[in-house]
Protein backbone atom coordinates (compact mmCIF):
# COMPACT_ATOMS: atom_id res chain seq x y z
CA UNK A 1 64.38 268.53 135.31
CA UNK A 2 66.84 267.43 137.86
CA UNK A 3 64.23 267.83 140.46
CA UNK A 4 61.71 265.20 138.51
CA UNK A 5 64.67 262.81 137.76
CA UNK A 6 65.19 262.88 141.62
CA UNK A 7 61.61 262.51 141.88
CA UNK A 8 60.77 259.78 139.95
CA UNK A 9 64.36 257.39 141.07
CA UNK A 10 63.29 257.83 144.47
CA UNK A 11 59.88 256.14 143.58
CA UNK A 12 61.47 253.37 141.31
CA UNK A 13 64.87 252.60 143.27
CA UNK A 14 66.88 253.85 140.79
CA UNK A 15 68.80 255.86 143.46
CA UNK A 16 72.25 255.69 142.26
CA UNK A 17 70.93 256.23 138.49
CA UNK A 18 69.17 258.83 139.51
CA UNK A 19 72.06 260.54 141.80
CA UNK A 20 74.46 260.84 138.86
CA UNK A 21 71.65 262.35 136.43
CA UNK A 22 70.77 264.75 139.04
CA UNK A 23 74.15 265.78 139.54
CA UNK A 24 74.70 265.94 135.49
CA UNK A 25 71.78 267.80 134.81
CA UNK A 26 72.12 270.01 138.00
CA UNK A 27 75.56 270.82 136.78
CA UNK A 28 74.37 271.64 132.77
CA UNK A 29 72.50 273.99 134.61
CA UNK A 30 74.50 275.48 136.78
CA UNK A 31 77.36 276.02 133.97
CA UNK A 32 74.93 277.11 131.58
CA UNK A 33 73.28 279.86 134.21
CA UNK A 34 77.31 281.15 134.77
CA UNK A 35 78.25 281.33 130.90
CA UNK A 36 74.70 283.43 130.59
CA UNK A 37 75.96 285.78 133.39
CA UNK A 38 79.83 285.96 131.44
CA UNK A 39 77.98 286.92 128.24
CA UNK A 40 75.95 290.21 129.76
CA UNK A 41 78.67 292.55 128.69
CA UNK A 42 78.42 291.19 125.12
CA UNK A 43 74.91 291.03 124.92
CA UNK A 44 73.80 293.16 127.57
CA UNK A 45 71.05 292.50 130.56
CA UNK A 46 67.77 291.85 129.01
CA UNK A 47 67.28 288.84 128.12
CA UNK A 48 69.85 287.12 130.36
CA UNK A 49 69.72 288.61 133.73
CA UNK A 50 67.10 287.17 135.41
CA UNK A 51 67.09 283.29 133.64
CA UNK A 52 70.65 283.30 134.34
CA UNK A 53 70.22 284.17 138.11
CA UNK A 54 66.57 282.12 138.62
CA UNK A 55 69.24 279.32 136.64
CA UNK A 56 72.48 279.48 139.18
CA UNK A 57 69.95 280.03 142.32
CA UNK A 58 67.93 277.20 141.77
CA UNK A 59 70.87 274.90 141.00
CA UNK A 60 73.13 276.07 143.71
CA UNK A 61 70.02 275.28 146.18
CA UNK A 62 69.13 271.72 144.24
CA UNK A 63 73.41 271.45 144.72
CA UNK A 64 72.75 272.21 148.82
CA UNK A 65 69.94 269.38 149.07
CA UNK A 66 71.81 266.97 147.07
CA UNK A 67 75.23 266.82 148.61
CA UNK A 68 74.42 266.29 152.20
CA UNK A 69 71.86 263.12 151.22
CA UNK A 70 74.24 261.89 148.86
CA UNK A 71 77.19 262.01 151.44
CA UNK A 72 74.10 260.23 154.06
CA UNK A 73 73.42 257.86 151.52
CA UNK A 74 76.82 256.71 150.49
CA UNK A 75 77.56 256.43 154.36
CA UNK A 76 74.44 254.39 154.99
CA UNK A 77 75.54 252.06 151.91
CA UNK A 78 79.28 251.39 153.71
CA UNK A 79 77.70 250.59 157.21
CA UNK A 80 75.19 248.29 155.45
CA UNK A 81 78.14 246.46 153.76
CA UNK A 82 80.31 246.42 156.98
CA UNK A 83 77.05 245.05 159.14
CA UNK A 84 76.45 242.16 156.38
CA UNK A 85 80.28 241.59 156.68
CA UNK A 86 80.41 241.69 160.63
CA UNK A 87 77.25 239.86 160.95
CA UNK A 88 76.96 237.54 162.36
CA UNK A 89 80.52 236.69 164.09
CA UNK A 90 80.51 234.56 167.01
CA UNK A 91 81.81 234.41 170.64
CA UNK A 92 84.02 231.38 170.85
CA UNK A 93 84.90 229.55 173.59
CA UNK A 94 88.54 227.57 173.52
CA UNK A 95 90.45 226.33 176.67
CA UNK A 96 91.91 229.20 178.25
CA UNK A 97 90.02 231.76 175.65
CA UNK A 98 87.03 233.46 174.12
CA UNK A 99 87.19 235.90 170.91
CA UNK A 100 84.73 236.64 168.30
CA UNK A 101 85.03 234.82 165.16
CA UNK A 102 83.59 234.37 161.87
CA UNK A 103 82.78 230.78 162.10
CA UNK A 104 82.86 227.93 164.64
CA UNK A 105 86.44 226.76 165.78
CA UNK A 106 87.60 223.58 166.01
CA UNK A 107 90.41 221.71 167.24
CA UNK A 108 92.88 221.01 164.49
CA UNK A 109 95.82 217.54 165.00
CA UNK A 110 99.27 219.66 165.36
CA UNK A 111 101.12 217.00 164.09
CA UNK A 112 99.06 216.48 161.22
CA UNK A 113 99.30 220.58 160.89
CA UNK A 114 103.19 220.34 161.28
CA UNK A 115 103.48 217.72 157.95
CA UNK A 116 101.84 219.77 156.08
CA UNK A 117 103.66 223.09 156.52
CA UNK A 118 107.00 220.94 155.84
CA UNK A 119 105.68 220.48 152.18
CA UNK A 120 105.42 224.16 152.28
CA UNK A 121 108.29 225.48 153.84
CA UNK A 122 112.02 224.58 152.94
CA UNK A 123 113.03 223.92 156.71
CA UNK A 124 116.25 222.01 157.47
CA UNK A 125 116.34 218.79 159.19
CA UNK A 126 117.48 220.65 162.69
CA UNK A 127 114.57 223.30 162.26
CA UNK A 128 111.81 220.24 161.69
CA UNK A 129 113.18 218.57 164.71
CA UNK A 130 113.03 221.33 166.46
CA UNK A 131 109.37 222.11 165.45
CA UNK A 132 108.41 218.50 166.21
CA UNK A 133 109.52 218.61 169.70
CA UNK A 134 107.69 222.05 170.02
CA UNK A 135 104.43 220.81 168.65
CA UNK A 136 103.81 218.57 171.29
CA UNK A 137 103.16 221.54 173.49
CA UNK A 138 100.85 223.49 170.98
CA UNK A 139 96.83 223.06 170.62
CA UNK A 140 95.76 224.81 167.28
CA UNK A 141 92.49 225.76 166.55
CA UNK A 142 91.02 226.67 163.20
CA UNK A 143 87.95 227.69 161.15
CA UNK A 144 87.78 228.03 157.06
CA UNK A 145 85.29 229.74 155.74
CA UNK A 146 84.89 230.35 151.64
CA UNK A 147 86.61 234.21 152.09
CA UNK A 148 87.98 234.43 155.93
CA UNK A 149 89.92 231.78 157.64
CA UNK A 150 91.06 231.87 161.23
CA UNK A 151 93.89 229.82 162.88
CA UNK A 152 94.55 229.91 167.04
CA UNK A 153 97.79 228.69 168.51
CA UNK A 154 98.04 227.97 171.92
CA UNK A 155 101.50 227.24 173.63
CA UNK A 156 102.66 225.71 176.34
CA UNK A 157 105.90 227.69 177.70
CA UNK A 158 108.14 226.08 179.80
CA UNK A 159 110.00 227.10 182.53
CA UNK A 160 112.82 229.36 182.31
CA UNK A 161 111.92 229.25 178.14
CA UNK A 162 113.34 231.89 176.35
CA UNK A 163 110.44 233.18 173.64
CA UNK A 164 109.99 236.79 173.01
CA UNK A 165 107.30 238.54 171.06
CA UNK A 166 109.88 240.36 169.20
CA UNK A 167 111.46 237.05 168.01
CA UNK A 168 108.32 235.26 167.30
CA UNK A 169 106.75 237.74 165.76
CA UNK A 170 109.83 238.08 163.18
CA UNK A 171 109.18 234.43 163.52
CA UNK A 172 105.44 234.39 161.50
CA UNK A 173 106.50 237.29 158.97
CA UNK A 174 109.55 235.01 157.99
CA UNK A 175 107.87 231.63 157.76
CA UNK A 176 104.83 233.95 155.75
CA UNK A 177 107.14 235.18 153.37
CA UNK A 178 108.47 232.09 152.59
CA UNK A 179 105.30 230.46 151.53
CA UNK A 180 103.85 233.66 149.90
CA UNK A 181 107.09 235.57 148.75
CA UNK A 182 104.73 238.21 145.61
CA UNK A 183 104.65 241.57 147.29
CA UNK A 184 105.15 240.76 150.10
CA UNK A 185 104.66 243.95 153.20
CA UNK A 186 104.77 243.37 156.75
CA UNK A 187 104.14 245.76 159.07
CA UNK A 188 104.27 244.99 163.07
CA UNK A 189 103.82 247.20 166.32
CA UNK A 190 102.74 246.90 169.96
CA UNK A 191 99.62 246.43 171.14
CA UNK A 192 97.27 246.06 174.19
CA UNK A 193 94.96 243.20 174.25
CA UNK A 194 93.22 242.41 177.49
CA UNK A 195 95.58 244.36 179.72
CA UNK A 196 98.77 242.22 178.61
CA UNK A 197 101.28 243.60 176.17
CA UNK A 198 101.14 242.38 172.91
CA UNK A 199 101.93 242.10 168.99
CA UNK A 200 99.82 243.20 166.04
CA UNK A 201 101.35 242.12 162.71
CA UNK A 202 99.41 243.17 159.45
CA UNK A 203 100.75 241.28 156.58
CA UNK A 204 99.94 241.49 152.83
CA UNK A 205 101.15 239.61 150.02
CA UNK A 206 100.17 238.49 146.60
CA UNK A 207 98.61 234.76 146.41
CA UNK A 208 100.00 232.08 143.76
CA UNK A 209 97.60 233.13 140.43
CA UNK A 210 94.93 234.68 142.79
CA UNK A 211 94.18 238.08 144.60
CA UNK A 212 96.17 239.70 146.83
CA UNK A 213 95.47 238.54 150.57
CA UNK A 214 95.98 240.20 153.51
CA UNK A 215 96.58 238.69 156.95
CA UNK A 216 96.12 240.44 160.54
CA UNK A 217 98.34 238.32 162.85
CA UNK A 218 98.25 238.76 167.05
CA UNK A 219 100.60 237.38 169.33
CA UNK A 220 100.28 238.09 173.47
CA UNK A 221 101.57 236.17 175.88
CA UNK A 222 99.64 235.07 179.01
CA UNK A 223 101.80 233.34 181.39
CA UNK A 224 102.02 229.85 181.31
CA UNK A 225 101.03 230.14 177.52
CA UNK A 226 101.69 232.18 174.13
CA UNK A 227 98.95 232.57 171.92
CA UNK A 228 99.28 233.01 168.31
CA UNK A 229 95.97 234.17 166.77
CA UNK A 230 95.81 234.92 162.45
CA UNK A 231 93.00 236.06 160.18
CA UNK A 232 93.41 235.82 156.97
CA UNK A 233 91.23 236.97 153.63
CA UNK A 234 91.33 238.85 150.38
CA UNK A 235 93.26 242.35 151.24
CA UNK A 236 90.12 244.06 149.47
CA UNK A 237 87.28 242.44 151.37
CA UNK A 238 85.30 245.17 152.94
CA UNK A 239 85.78 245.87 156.97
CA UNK A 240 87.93 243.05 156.93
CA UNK A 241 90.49 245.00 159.46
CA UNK A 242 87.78 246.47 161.36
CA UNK A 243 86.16 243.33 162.25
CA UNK A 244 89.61 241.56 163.14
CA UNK A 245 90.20 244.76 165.76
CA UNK A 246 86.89 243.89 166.98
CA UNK A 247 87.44 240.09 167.69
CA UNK A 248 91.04 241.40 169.10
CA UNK A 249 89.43 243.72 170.98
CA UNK A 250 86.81 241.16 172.28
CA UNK A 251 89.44 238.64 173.35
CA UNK A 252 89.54 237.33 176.99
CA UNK A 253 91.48 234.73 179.10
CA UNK A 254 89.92 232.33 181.24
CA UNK A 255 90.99 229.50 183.30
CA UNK A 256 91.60 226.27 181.66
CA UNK A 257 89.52 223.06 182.63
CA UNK A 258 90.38 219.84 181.66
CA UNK A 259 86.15 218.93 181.12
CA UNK A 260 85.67 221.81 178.21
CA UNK A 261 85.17 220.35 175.02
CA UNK A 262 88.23 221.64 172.84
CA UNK A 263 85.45 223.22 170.64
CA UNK A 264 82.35 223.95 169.50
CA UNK A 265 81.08 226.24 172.48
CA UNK A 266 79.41 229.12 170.55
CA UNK A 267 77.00 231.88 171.09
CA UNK A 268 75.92 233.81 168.60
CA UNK A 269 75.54 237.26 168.61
């Protein structure tokens, strides 16, 4: 039976149906074949011997066949769902760097950026003015998409400026925490990106009425600048993590020219 259930689901689609019958019916048979061998000093051999053996064979050997292409076929079914996921990310190119990302970047007004974060954030009057005279050396560059969004910070050090990754990376989790305070976890450690030492922070937290959200946060510094790169999407949303390592991973500096659009330079891949 379990043989013609796999059978006929493998003509009509019904794989996953047709999996868990096979398995249901495989195991019926199975237990039946080993309470059949149990009852042969009861009831002696005759009539049990043989079915029960031809029973437990022939289900232990359907059992061999159908975990190995179940295991296949649950793996194919994750790297299908990670490809649509991953699919197709883009190289973008931003003054002074090129990542992969879900959807076009574009360049965002700081200021603008700055106002609205002070409706957010309880920040004293000395903290604002402090962030105002900061923003004038940042250029931010975002993308918002209906599940992933993606927000690049670029910078401008000064000399003899005293900014460590340590600090702003205790920084992002604060200012995160204060806008998103439901279960909120944080967890940071050191990283490589593109030869320079750097910051990974993955931070997840419990959005106001919605699901929980998870954001993987990078910070590097490549002298005369400090980028500031975030992802953020649901915390369940399949190879969400793996994809960020891979647009981490992708990341590279280049020089910065004063004729590159701020955006908008994409190549799909």
């Amino acid at each position: 039976m379990a043989v013609v259930v796999v059978m006929l689901t493998g003509q009509i689609g019904a794989k996953v149906i047709g999996d868990r019958i096979s398995f249901c019916l495989m195991s019926i048979g199975a237990v039946a074949g080993i309470l059949a061998l149990a009852c042969i000093p009861k009831y002696g051999k005759a009539n049990l011997l043989g079915p029960a053996c031809v029973g437990v064979l022939i289900n232990g050997l359907l059992f061999a066949i159908w975990i190995p292409n179940y295991l296949q076929a649950r793996h194919n079914v994750i790297a299908a769902r990670e490809h649509d996921v991953g699919a197709g990310w883009q190289l973008s190119r931003i003054p002074g760097l090129e990542l992969l990302v879900p959807l076009p970047l574009t360049n965002v007004d700081s200021i603008a950026a700055l106002r609205h974060a002070e409706t957010n954030l309880h920040l004293s009057a000395e903290q604002i003015a402090k962030a105002e005279e900061s923003i004038k050396r940042v250029q931010l560059y975002s993308a918002r998409g209906p599940r992933i969004s993606v927000d690049v910070n670029r910078h401008s050090l000064l000399a003899g400026e005293d900014l460590t990754m340590d600090a702003q990376a205790k920084q992002m989790a604060n200012m995160m925490q204060q806008q998103f305070p439901n279960e909120f976890r944080v967890d940071t450690r050191d990283a490589e990106i593109a030869g320079l030492p750097a910051k990974r922070l993955t931070i997840q937290f419990q959005m106001q009425g919605e699901e929980k959200a998870r954001a993987e946060c990078l910070i590097v510094f490549n002298q005369p600048y400090m980028w500031q790169i975030q992802f953020l999407g649901p915390a369940n949303l399949p190879a969400f993590a793996e994809n960020v390592a891979r647009s981490f991973s992708s990341l590279h500096f280049t020089p910065i020219s004063t004729n590159m659009p701020d955006s908008k330079n994409q190549q799909r891949l």
